[in-house]
C-alpha atoms as a PDB file:
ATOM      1  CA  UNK A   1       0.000   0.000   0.000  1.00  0.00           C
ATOM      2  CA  UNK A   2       3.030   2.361   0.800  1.00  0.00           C
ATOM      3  CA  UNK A   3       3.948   1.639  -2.846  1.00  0.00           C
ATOM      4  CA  UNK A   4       0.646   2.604  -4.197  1.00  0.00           C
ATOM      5  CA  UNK A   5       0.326   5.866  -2.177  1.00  0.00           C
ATOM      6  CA  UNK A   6       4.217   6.732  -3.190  1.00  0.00           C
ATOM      7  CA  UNK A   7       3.268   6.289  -6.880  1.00  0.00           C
ATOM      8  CA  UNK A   8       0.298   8.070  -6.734  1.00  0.00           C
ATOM      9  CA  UNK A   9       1.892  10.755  -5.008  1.00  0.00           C
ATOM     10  CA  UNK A  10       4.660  11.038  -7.702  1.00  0.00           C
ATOM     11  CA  UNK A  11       1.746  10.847 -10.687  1.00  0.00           C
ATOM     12  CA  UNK A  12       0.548  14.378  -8.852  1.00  0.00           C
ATOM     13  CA  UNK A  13       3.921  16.004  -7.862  1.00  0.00           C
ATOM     14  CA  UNK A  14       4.479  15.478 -11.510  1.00  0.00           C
ATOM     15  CA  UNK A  15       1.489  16.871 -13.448  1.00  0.00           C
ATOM     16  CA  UNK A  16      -0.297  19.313 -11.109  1.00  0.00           C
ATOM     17  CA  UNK A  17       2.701  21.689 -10.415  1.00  0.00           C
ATOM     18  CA  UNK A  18       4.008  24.243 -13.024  1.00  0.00           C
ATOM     19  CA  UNK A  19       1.149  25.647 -13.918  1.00  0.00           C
ATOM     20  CA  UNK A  20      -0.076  29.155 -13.642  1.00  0.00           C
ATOM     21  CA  UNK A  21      -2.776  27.316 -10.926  1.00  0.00           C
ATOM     22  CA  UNK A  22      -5.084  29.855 -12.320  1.00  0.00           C
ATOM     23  CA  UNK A  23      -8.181  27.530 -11.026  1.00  0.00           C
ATOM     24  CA  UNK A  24      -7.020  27.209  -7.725  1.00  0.00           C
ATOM     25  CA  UNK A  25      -6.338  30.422  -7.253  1.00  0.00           C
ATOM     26  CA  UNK A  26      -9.401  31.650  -9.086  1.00  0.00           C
ATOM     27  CA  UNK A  27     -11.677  29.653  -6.806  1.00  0.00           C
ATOM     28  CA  UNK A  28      -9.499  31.249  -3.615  1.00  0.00           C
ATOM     29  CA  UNK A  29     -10.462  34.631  -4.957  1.00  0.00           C
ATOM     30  CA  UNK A  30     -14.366  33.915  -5.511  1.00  0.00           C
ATOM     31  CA  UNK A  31     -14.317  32.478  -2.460  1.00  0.00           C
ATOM     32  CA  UNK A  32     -13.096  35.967  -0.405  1.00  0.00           C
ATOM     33  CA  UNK A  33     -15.161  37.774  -2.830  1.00  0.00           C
ATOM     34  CA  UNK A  34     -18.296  36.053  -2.797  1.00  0.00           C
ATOM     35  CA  UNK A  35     -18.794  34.819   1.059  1.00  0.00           C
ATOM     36  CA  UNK A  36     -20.503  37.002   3.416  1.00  0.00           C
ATOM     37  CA  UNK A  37     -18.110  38.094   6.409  1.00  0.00           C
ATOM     38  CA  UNK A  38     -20.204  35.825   8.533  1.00  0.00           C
ATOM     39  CA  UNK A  39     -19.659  32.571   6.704  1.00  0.00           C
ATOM     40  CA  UNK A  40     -15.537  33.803   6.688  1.00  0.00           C
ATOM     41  CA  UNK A  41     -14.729  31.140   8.813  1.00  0.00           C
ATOM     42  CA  UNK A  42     -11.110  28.911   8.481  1.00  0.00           C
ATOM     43  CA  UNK A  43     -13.526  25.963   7.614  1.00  0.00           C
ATOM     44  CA  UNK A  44     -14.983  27.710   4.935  1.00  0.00           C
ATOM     45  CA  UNK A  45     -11.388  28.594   3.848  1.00  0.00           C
ATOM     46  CA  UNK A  46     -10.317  25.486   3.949  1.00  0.00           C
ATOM     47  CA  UNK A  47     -13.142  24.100   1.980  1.00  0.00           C
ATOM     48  CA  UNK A  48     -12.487  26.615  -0.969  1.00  0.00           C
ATOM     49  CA  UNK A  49      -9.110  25.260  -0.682  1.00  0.00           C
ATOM     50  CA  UNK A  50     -10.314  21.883  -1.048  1.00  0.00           C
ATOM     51  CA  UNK A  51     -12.254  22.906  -4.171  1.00  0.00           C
ATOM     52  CA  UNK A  52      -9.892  25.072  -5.715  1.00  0.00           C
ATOM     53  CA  UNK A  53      -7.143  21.693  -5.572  1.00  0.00           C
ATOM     54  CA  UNK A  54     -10.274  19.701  -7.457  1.00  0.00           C
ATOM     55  CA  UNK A  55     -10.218  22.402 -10.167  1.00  0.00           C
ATOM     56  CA  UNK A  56      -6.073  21.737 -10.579  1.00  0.00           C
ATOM     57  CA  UNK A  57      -6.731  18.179 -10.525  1.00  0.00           C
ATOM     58  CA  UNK A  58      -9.268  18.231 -12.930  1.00  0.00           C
ATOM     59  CA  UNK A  59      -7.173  20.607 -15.218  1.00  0.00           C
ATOM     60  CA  UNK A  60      -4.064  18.108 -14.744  1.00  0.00           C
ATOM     61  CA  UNK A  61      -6.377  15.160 -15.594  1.00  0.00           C
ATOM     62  CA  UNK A  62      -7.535  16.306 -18.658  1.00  0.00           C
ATOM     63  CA  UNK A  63      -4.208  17.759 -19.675  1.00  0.00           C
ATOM     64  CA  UNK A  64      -2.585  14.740 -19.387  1.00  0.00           C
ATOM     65  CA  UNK A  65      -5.325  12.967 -21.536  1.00  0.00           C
ATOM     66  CA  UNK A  66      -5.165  15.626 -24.105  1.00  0.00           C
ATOM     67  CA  UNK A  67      -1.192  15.057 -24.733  1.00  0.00           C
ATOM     68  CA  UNK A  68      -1.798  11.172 -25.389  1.00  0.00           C
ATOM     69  CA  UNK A  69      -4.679  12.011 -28.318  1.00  0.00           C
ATOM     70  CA  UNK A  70      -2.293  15.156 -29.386  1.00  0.00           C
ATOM     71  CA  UNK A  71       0.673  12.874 -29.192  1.00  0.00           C
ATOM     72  CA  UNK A  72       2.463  15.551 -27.520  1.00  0.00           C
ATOM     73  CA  UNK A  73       6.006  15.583 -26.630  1.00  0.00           C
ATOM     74  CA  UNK A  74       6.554  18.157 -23.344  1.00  0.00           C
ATOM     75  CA  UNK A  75       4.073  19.953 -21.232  1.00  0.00           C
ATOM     76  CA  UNK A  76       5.503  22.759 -18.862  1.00  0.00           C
ATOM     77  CA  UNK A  77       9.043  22.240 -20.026  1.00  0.00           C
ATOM     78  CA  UNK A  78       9.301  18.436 -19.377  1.00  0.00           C
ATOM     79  CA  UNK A  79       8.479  14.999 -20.847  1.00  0.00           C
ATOM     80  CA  UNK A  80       5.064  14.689 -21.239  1.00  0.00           C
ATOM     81  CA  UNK A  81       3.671  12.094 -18.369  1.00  0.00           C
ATOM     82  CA  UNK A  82       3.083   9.387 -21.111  1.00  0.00           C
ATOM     83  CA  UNK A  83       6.526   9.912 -22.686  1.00  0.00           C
ATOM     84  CA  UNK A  84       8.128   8.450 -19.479  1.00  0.00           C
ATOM     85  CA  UNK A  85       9.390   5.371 -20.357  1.00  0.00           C
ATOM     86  CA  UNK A  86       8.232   3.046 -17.322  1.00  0.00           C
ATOM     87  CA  UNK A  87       4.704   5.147 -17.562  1.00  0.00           C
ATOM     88  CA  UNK A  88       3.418   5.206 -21.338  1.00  0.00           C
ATOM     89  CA  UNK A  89      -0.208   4.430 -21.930  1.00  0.00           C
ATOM     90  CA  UNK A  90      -0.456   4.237 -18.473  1.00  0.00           C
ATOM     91  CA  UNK A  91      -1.013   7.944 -18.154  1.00  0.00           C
ATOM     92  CA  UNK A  92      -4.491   7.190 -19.248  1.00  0.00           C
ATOM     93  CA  UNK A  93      -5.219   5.218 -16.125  1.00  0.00           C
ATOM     94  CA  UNK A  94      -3.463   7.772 -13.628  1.00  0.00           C
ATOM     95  CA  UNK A  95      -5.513  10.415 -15.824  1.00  0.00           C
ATOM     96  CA  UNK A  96      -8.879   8.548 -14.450  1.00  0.00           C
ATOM     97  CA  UNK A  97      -7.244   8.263 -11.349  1.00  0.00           C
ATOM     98  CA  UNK A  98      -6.711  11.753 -10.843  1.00  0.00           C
ATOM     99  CA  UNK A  99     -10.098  12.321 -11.778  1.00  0.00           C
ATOM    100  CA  UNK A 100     -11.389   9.550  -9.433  1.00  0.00           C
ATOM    101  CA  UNK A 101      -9.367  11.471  -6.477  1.00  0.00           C
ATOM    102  CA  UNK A 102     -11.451  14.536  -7.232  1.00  0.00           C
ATOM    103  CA  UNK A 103     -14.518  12.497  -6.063  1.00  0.00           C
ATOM    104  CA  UNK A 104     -12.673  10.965  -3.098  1.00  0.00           C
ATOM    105  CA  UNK A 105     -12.107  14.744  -1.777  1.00  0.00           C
ATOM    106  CA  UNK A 106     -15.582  15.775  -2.159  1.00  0.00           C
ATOM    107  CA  UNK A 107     -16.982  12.510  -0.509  1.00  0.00           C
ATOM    108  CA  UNK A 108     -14.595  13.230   2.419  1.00  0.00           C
ATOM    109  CA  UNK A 109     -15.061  17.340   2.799  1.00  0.00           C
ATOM    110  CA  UNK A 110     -18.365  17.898   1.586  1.00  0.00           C
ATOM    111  CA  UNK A 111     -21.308  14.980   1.983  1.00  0.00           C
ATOM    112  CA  UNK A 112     -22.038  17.138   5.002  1.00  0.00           C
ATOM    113  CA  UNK A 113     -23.402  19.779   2.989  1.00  0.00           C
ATOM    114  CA  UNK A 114     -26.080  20.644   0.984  1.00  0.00           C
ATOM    115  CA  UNK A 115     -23.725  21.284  -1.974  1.00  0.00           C
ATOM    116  CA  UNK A 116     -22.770  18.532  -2.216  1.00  0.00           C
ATOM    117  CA  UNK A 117     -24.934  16.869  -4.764  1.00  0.00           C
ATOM    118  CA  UNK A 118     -24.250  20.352  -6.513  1.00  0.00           C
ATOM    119  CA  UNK A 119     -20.642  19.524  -6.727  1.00  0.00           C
ATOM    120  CA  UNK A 120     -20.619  16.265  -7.696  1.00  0.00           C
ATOM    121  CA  UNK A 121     -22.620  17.290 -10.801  1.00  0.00           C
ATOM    122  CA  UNK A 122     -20.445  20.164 -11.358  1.00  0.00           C
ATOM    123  CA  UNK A 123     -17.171  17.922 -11.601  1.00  0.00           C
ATOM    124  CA  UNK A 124     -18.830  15.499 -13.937  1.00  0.00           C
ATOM    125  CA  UNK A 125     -19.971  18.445 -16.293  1.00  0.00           C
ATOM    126  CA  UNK A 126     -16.707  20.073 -16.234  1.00  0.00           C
ATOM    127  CA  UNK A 127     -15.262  16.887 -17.775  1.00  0.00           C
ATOM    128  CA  UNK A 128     -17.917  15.763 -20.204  1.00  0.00           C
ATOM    129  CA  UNK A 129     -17.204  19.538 -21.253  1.00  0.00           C
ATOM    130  CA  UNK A 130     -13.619  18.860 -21.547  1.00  0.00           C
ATOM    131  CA  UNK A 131     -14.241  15.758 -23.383  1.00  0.00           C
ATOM    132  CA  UNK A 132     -16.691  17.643 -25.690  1.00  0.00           C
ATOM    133  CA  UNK A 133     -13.336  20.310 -26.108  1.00  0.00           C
ATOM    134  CA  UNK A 134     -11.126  17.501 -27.050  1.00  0.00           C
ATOM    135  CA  UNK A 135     -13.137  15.790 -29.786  1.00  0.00           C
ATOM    136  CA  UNK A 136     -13.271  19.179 -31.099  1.00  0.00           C
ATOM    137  CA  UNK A 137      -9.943  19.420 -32.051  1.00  0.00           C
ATOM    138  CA  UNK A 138     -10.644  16.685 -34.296  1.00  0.00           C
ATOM    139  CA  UNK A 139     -13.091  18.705 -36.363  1.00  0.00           C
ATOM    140  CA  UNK A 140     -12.056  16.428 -39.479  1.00  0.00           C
ATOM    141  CA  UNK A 141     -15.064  13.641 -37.800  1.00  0.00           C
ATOM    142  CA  UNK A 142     -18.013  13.467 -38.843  1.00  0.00           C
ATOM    143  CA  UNK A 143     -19.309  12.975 -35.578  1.00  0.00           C
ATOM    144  CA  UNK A 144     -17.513  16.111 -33.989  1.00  0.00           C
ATOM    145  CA  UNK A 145     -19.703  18.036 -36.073  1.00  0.00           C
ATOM    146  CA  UNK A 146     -23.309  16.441 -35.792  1.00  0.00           C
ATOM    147  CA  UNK A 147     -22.511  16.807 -31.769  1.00  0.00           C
ATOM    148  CA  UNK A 148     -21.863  20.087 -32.133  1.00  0.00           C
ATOM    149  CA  UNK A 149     -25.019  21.171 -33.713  1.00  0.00           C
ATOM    150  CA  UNK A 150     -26.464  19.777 -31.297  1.00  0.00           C
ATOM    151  CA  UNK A 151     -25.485  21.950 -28.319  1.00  0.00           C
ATOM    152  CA  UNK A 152     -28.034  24.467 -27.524  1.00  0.00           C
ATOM    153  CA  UNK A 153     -28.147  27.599 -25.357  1.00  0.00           C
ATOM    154  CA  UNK A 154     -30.284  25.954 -23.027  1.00  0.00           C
ATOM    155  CA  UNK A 155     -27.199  23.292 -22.504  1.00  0.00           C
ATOM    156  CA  UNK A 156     -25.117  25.437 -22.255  1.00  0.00           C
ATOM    157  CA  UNK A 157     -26.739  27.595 -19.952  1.00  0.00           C
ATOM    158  CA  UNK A 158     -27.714  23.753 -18.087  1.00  0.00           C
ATOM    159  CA  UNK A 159     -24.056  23.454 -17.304  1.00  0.00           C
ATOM    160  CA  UNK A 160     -22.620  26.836 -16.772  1.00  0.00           C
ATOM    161  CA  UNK A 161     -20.177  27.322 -13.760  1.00  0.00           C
ATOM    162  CA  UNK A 162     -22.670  29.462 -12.039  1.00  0.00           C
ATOM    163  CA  UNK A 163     -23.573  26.937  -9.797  1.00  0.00           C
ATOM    164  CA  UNK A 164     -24.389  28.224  -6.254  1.00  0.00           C
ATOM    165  CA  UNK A 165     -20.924  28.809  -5.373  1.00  0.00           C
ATOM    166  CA  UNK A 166     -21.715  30.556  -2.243  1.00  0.00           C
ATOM    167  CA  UNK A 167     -24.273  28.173  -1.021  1.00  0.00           C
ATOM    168  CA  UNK A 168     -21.706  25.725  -0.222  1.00  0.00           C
ATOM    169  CA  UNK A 169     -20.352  28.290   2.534  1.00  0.00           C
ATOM    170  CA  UNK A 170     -23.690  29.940   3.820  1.00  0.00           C
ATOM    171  CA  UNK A 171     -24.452  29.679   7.457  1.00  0.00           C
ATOM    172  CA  UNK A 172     -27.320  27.647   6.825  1.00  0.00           C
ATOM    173  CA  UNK A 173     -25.469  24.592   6.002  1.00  0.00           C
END
């Protein structure tokens, strides 16, 4: 198990740092923005934290997804996570995996509030977004294009980040 946790720990040292952490720190500065001075507490904090790490996790999962379909050599002036020679087509597991630990930190910081449920379907449209992104880039499919045509406003508007961001930190959780 010490193994396991090790490796794990190495797939994130080596894909979520480097970046601009734009997400995280985006969700840091909502966070002070949005919350009333009453619901400031170091709990609350801590919990924007908590989210603002999902949002680099989720930006390191699909990134490292994206260089195996791009075939992409570096990503933030190294080797590409897949280019590592004992890791390969393995990134695409430790990509789910990474996702997967998104879920594991909301199950353990959040099931106690009512944003919860909010959250989890926040996460899962955030990737299926992503995912929608990535077959994009492929605009060449057929596919890519009949899906496309198929996105609406009302979608769109379905799945927009404006989910109750503050809720999650009111006092009447």
């Amino acid at each position: 198990m010490k193994q396991l946790n090790l490796l794990n720990l190495w797939v994130l040292n080596y894909n979520i740092p480097g970046g601009k952490n734009i997400r995280g720190v985006s969700v840091m500065n909502a966070y002070k923005l949005l919350v009333p001075k009453e619901s400031d507490t170091e709990q609350n904090l801590k919990l924007a934290g908590y989210l603002g790490w999902c949002n680099e996790m989720l930006h390191a999962s699909v990134l490292m997804f994206d260089d195996v379909m791009d075939r992409s050599i570096t990503r933030r002036g190294r080797l590409c996570w897949y280019k590592l020679e004992d890791i390969q087509l393995s990134a695409i597991n430790d990509s789910f995996m990474i996702k997967a630990g998104i879920y594991q930190i909301l199950k353990e910081h959040f099931t106690h509030l009512k944003c919860y449920t909010q959250l989890l379907e926040l996460f899962n449209d955030m990737c299926f977004i992503a995912f929608l992104a990535e077959r994009e880039q492929r605009p060449s499919q057929k596919t890519n294009r009949i899906l496309i045509k198929r996105i609406s406003m009302e979608f769109y508007q379905k799945i927009n980040m404006k989910v109750p961001f503050v809720g999650c930190f009111s006092t009447q959780q």
